[in-house]
PDB file of N, CA and C in Angstrom:
ATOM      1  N   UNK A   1      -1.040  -6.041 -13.662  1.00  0.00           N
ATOM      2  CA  UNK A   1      -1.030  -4.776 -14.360  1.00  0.00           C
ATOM      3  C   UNK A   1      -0.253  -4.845 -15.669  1.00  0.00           C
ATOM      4  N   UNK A   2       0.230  -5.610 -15.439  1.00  0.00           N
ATOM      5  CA  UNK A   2       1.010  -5.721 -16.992  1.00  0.00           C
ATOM      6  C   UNK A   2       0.681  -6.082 -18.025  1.00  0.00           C
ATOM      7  N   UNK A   3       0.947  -5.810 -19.288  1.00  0.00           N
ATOM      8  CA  UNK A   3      -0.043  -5.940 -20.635  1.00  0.00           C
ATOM      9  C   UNK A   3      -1.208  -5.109 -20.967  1.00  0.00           C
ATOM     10  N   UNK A   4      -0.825  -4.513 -20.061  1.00  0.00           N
ATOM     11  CA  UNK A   4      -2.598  -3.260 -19.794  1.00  0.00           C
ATOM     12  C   UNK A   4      -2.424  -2.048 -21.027  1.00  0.00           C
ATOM     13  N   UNK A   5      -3.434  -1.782 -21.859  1.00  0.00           N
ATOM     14  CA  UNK A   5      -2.880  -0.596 -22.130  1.00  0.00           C
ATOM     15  C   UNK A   5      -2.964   0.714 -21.531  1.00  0.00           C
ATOM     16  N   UNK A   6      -3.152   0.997 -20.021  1.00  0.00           N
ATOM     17  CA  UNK A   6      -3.343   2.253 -19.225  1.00  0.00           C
ATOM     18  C   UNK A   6      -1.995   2.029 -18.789  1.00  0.00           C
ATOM     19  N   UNK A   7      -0.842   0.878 -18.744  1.00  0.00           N
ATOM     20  CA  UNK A   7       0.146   0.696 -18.697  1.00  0.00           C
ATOM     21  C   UNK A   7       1.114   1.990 -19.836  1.00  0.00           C
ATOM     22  N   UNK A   8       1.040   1.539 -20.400  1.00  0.00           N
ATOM     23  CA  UNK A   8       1.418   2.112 -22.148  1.00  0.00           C
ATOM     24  C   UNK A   8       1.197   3.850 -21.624  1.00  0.00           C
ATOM     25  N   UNK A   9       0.100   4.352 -21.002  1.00  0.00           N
ATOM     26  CA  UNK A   9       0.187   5.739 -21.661  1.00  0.00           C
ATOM     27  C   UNK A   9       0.934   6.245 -19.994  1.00  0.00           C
ATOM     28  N   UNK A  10       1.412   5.913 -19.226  1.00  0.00           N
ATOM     29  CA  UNK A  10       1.784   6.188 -18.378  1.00  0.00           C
ATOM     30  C   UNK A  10       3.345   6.209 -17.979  1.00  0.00           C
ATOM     31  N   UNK A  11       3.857   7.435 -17.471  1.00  0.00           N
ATOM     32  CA  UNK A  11       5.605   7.618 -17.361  1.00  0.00           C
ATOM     33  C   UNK A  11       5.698   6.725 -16.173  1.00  0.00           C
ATOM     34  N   UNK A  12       7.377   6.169 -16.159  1.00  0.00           N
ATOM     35  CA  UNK A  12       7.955   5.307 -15.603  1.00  0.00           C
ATOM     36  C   UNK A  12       7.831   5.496 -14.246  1.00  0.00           C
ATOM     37  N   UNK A  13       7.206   6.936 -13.555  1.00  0.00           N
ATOM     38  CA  UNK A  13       7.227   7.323 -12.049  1.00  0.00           C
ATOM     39  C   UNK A  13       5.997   6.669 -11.638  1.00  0.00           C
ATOM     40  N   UNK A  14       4.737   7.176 -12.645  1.00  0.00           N
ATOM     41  CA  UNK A  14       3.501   6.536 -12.017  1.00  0.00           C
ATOM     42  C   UNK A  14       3.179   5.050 -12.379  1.00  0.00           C
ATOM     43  N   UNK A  15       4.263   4.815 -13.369  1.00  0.00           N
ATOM     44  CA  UNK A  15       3.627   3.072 -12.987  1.00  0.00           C
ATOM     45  C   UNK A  15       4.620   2.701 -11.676  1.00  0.00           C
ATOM     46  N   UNK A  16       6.047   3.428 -11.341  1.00  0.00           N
ATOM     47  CA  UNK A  16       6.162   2.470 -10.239  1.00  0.00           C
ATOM     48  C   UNK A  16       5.460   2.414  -9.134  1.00  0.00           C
ATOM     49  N   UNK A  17       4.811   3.950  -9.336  1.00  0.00           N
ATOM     50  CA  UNK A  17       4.381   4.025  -8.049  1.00  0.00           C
ATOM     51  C   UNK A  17       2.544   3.300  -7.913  1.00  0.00           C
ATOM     52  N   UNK A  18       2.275   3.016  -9.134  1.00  0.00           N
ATOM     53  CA  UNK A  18       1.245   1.786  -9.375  1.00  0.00           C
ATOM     54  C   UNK A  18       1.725   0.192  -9.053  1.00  0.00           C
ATOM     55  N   UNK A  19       2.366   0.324  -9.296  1.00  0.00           N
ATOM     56  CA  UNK A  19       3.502  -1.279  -9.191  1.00  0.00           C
ATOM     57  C   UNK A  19       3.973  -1.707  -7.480  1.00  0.00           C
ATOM     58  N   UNK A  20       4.451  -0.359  -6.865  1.00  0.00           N
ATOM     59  CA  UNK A  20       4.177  -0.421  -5.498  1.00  0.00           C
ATOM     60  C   UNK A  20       3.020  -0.817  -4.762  1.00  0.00           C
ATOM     61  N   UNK A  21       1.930  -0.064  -5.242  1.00  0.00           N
ATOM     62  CA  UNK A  21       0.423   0.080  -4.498  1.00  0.00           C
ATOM     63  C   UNK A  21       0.368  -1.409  -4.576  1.00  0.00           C
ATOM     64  N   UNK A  22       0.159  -2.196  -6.135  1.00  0.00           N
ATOM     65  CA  UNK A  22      -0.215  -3.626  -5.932  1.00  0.00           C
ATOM     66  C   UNK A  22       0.506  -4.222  -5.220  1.00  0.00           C
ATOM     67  N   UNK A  23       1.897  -3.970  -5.102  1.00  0.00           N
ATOM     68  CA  UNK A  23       3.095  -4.972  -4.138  1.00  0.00           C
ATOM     69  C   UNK A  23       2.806  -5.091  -3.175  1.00  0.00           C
ATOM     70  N   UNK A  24       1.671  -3.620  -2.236  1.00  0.00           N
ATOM     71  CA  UNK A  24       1.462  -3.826  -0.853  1.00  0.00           C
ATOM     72  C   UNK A  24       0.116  -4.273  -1.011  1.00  0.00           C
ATOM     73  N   UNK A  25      -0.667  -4.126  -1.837  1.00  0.00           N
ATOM     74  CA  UNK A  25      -2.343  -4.765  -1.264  1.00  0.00           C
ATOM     75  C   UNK A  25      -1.779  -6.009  -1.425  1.00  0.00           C
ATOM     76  N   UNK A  26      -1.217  -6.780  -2.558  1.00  0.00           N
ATOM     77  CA  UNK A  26      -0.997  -8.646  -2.665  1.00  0.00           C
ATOM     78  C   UNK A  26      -0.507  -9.143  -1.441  1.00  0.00           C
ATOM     79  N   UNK A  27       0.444  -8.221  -0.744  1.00  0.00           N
ATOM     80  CA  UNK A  27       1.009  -8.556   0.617  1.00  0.00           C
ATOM     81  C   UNK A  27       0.085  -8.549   2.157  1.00  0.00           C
ATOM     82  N   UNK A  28      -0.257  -7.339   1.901  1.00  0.00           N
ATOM     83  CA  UNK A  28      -1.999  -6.996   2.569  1.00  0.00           C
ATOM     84  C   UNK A  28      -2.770  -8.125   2.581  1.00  0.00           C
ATOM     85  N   UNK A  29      -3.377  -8.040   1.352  1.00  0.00           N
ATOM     86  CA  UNK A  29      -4.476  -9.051   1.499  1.00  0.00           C
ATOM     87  C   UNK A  29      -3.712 -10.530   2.112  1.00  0.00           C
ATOM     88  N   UNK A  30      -2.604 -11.045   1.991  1.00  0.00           N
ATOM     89  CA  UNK A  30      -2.102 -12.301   2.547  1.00  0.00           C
ATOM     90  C   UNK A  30      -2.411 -11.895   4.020  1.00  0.00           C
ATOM     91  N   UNK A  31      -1.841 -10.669   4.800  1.00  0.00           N
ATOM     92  CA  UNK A  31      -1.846 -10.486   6.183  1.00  0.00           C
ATOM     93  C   UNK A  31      -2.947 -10.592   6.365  1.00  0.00           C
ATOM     94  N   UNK A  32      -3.824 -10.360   5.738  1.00  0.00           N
ATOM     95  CA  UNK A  32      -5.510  -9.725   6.218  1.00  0.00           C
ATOM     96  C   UNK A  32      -6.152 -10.982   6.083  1.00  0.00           C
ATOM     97  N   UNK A  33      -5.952 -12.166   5.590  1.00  0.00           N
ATOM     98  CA  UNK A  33      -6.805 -13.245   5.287  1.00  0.00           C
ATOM     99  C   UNK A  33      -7.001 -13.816   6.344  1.00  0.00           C
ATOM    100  N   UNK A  34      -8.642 -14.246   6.126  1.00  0.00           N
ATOM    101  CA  UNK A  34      -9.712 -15.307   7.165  1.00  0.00           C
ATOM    102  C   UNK A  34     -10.198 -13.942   7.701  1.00  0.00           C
ATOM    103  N   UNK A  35     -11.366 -14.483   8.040  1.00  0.00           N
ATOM    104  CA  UNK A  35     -12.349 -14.005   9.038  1.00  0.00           C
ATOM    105  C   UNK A  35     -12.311 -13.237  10.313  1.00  0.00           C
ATOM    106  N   UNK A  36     -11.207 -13.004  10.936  1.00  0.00           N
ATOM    107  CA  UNK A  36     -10.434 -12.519  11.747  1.00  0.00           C
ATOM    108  C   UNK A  36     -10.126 -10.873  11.272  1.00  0.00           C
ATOM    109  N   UNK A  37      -9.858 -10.635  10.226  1.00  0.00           N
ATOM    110  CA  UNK A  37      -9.621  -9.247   9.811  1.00  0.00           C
ATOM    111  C   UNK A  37     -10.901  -8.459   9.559  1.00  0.00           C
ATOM    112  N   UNK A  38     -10.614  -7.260  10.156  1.00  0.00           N
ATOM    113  CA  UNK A  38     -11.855  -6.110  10.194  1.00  0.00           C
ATOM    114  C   UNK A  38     -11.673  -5.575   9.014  1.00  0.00           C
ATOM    115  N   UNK A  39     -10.405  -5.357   8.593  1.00  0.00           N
ATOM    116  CA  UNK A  39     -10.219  -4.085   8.290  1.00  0.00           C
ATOM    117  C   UNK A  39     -10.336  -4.763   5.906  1.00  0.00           C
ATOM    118  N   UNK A  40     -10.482  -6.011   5.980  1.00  0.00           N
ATOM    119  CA  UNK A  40     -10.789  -6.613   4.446  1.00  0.00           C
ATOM    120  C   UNK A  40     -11.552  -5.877   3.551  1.00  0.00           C
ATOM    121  N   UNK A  41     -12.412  -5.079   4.143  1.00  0.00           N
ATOM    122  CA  UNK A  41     -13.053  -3.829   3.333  1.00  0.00           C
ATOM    123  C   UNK A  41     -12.625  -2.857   3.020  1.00  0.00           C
ATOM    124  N   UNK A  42     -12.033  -2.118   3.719  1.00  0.00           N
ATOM    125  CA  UNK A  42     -11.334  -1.083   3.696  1.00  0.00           C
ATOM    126  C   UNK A  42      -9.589  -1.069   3.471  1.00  0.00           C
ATOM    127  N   UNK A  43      -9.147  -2.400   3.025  1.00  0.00           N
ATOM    128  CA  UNK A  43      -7.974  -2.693   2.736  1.00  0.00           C
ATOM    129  C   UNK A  43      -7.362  -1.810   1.597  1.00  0.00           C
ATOM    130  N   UNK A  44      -8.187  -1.341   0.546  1.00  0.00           N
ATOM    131  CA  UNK A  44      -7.819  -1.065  -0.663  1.00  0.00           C
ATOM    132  C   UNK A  44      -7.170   0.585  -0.235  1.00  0.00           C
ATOM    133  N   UNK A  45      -8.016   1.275   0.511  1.00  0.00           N
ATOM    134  CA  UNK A  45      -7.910   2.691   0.524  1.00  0.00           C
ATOM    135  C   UNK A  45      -6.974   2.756   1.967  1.00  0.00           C
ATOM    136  N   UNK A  46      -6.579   1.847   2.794  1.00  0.00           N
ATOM    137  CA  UNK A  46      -5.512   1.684   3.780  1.00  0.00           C
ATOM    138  C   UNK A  46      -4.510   1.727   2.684  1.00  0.00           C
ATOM    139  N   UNK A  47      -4.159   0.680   2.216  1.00  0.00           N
ATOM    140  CA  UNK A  47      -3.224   0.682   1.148  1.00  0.00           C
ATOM    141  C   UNK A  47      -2.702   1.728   0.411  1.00  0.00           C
ATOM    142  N   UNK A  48      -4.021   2.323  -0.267  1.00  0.00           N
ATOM    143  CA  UNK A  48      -3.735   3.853  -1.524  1.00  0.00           C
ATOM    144  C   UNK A  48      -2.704   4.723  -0.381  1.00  0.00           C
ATOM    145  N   UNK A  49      -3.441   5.026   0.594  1.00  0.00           N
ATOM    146  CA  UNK A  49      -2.947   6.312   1.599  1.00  0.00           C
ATOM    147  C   UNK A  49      -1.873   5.918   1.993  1.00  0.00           C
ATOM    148  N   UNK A  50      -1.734   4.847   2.701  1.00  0.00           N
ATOM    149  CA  UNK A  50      -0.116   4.332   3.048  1.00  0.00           C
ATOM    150  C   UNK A  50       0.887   4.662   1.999  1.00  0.00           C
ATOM    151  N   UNK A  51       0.718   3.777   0.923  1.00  0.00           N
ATOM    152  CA  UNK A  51       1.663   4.429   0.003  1.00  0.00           C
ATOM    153  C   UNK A  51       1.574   5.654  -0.582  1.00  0.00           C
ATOM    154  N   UNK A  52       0.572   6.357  -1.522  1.00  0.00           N
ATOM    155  CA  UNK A  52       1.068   7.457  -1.953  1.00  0.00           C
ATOM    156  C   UNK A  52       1.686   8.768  -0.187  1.00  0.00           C
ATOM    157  N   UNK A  53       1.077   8.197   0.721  1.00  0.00           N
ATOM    158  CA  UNK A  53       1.798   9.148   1.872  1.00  0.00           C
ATOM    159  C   UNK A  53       3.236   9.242   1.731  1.00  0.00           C
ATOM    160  N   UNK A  54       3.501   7.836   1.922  1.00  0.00           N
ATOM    161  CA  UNK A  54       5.403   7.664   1.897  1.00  0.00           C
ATOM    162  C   UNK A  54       5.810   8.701   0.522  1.00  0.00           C
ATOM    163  N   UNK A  55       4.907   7.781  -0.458  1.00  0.00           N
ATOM    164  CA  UNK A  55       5.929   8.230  -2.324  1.00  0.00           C
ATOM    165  C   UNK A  55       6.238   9.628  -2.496  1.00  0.00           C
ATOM    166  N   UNK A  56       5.612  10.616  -1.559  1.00  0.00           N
ATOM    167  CA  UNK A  56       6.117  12.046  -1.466  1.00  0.00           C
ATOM    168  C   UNK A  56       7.753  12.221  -1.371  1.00  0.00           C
ATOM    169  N   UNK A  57       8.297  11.607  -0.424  1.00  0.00           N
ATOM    170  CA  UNK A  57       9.597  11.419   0.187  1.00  0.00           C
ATOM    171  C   UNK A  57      10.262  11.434  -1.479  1.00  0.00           C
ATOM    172  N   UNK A  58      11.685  11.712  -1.362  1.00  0.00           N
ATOM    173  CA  UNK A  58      12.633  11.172  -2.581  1.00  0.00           C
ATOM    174  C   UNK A  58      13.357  10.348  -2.547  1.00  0.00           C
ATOM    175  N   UNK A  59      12.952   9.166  -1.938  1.00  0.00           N
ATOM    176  CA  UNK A  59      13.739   8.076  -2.209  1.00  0.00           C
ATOM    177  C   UNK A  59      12.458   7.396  -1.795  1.00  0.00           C
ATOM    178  N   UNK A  60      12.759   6.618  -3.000  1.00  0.00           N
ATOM    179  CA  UNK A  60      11.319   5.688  -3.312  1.00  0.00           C
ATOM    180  C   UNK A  60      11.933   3.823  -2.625  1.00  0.00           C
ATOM    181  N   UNK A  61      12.729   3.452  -2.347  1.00  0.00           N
ATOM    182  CA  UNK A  61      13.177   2.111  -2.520  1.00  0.00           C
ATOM    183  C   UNK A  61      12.688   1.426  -1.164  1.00  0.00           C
ATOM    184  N   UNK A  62      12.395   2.197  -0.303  1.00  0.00           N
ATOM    185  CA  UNK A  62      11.789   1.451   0.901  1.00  0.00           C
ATOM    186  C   UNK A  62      10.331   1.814   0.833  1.00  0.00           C
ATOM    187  N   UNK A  63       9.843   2.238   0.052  1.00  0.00           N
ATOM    188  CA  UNK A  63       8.139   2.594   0.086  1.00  0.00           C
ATOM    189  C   UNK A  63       7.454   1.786   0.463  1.00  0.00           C
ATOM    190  N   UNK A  64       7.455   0.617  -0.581  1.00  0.00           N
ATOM    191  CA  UNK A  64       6.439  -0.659  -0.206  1.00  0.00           C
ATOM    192  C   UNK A  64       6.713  -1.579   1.238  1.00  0.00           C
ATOM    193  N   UNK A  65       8.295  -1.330   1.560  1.00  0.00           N
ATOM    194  CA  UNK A  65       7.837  -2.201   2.893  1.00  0.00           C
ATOM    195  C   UNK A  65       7.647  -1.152   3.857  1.00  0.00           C
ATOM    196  N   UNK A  66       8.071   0.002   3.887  1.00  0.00           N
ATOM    197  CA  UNK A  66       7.549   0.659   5.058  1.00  0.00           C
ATOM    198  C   UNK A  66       6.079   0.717   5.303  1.00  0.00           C
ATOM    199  N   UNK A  67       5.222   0.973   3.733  1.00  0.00           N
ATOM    200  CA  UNK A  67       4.024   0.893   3.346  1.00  0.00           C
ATOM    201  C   UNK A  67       3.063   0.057   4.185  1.00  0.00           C
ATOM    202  N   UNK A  68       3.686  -0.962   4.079  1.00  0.00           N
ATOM    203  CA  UNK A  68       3.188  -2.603   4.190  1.00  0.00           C
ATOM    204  C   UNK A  68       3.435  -2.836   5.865  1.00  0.00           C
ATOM    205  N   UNK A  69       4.208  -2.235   6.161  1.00  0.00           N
ATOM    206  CA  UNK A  69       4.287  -1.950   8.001  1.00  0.00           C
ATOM    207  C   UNK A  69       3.657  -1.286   8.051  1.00  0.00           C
ATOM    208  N   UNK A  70       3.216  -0.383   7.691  1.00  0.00           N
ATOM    209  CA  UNK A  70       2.150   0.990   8.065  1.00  0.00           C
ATOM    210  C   UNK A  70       0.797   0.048   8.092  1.00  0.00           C
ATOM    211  N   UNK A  71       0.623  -0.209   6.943  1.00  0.00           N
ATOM    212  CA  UNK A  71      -0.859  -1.316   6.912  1.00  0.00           C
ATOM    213  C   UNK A  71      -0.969  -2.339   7.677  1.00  0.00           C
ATOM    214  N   UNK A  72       0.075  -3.630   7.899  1.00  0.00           N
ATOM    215  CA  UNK A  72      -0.368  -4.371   8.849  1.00  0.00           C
ATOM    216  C   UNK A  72      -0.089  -4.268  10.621  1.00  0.00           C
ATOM    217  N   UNK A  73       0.229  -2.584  10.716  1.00  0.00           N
ATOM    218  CA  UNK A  73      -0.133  -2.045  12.036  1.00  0.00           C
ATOM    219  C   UNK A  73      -1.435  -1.594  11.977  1.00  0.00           C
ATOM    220  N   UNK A  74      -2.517  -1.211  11.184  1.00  0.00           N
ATOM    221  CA  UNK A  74      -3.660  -0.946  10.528  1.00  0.00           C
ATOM    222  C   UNK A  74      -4.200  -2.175  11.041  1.00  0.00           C
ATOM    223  N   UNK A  75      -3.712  -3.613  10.302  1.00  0.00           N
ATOM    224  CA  UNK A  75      -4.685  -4.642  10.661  1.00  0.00           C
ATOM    225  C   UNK A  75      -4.390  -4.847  11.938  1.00  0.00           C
ATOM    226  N   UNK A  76      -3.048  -4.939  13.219  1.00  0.00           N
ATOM    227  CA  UNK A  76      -3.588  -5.353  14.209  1.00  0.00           C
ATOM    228  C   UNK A  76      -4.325  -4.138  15.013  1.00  0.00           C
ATOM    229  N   UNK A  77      -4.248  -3.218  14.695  1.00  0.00           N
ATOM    230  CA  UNK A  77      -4.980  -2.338  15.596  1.00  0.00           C
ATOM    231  C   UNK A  77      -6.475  -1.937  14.793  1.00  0.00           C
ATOM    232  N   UNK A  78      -6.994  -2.982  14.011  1.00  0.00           N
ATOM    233  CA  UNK A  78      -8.062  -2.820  13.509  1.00  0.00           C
ATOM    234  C   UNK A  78      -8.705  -1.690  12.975  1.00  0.00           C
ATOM    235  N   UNK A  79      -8.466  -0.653  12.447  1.00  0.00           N
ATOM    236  CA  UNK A  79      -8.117   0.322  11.982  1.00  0.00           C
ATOM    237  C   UNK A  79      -6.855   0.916  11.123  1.00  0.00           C
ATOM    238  N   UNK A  80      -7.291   1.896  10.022  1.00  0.00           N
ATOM    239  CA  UNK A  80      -6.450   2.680   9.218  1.00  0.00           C
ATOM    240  C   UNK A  80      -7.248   4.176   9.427  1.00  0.00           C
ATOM    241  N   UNK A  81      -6.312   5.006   9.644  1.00  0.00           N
ATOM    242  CA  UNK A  81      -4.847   5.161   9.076  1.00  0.00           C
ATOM    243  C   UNK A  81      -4.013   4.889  10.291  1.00  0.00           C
ATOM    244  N   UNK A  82      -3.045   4.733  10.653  1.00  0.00           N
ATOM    245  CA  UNK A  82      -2.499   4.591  11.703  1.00  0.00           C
ATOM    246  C   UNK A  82      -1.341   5.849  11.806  1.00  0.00           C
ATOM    247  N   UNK A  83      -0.963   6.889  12.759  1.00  0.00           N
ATOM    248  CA  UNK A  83      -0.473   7.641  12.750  1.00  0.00           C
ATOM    249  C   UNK A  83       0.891   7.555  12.651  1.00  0.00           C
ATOM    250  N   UNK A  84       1.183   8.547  12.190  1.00  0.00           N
ATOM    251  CA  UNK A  84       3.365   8.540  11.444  1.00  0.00           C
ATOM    252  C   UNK A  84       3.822   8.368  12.961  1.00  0.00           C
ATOM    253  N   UNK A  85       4.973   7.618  13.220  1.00  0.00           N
ATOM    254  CA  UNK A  85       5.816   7.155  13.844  1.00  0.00           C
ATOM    255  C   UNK A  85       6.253   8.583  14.082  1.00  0.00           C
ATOM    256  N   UNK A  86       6.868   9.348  15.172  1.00  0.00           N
ATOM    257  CA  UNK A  86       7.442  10.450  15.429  1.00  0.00           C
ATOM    258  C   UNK A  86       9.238  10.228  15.588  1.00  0.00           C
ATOM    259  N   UNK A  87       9.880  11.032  14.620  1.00  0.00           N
ATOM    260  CA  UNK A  87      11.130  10.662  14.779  1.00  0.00           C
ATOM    261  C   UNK A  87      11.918  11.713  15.506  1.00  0.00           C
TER     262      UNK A  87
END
């Protein structure tokens, strides 16, 4: 994403929270690789929802790995979305 100019017209909140999204699909797609994963199609929009769900919250600094747990509970249960943890 960097060097982009859709980079440029965008405030410092929505690129992080662009900068997140890629942090968890690059991580994603590593979990999800080979033939074994169902869910390689639908990885992109597991991903979107995982994170912008969390980025509501106000504290942004655990987004992407909670994110990224949210999703590769997605891949072993072969399916997204996977439902919020009840606290």
């Amino acid at each position: 994403m960097t060097g982009s100019t859709d980079d440029l017209l965008l405030n410092p909140r929505d690129r992080a929270l662009l900068d997140a999204i890629e942090l968890v699909t690059n991580r994603a797609r590593e979990a999800c690789a080979g033939d074994c994963c169902t869910l390689s199609a639908s990885l992109d929009a597991c991903v979107d929802e995982a994170v912008t769900r969390l980025w509501r919250h106000p504290i942004k600094t655990y987004v992407p790995l909670l994110a990224l747990r949210n999703v590769e509970t997605c891949i072993r249960n072969g399916r997204c979305p996977v439902p919020e943890p009840e606290s």
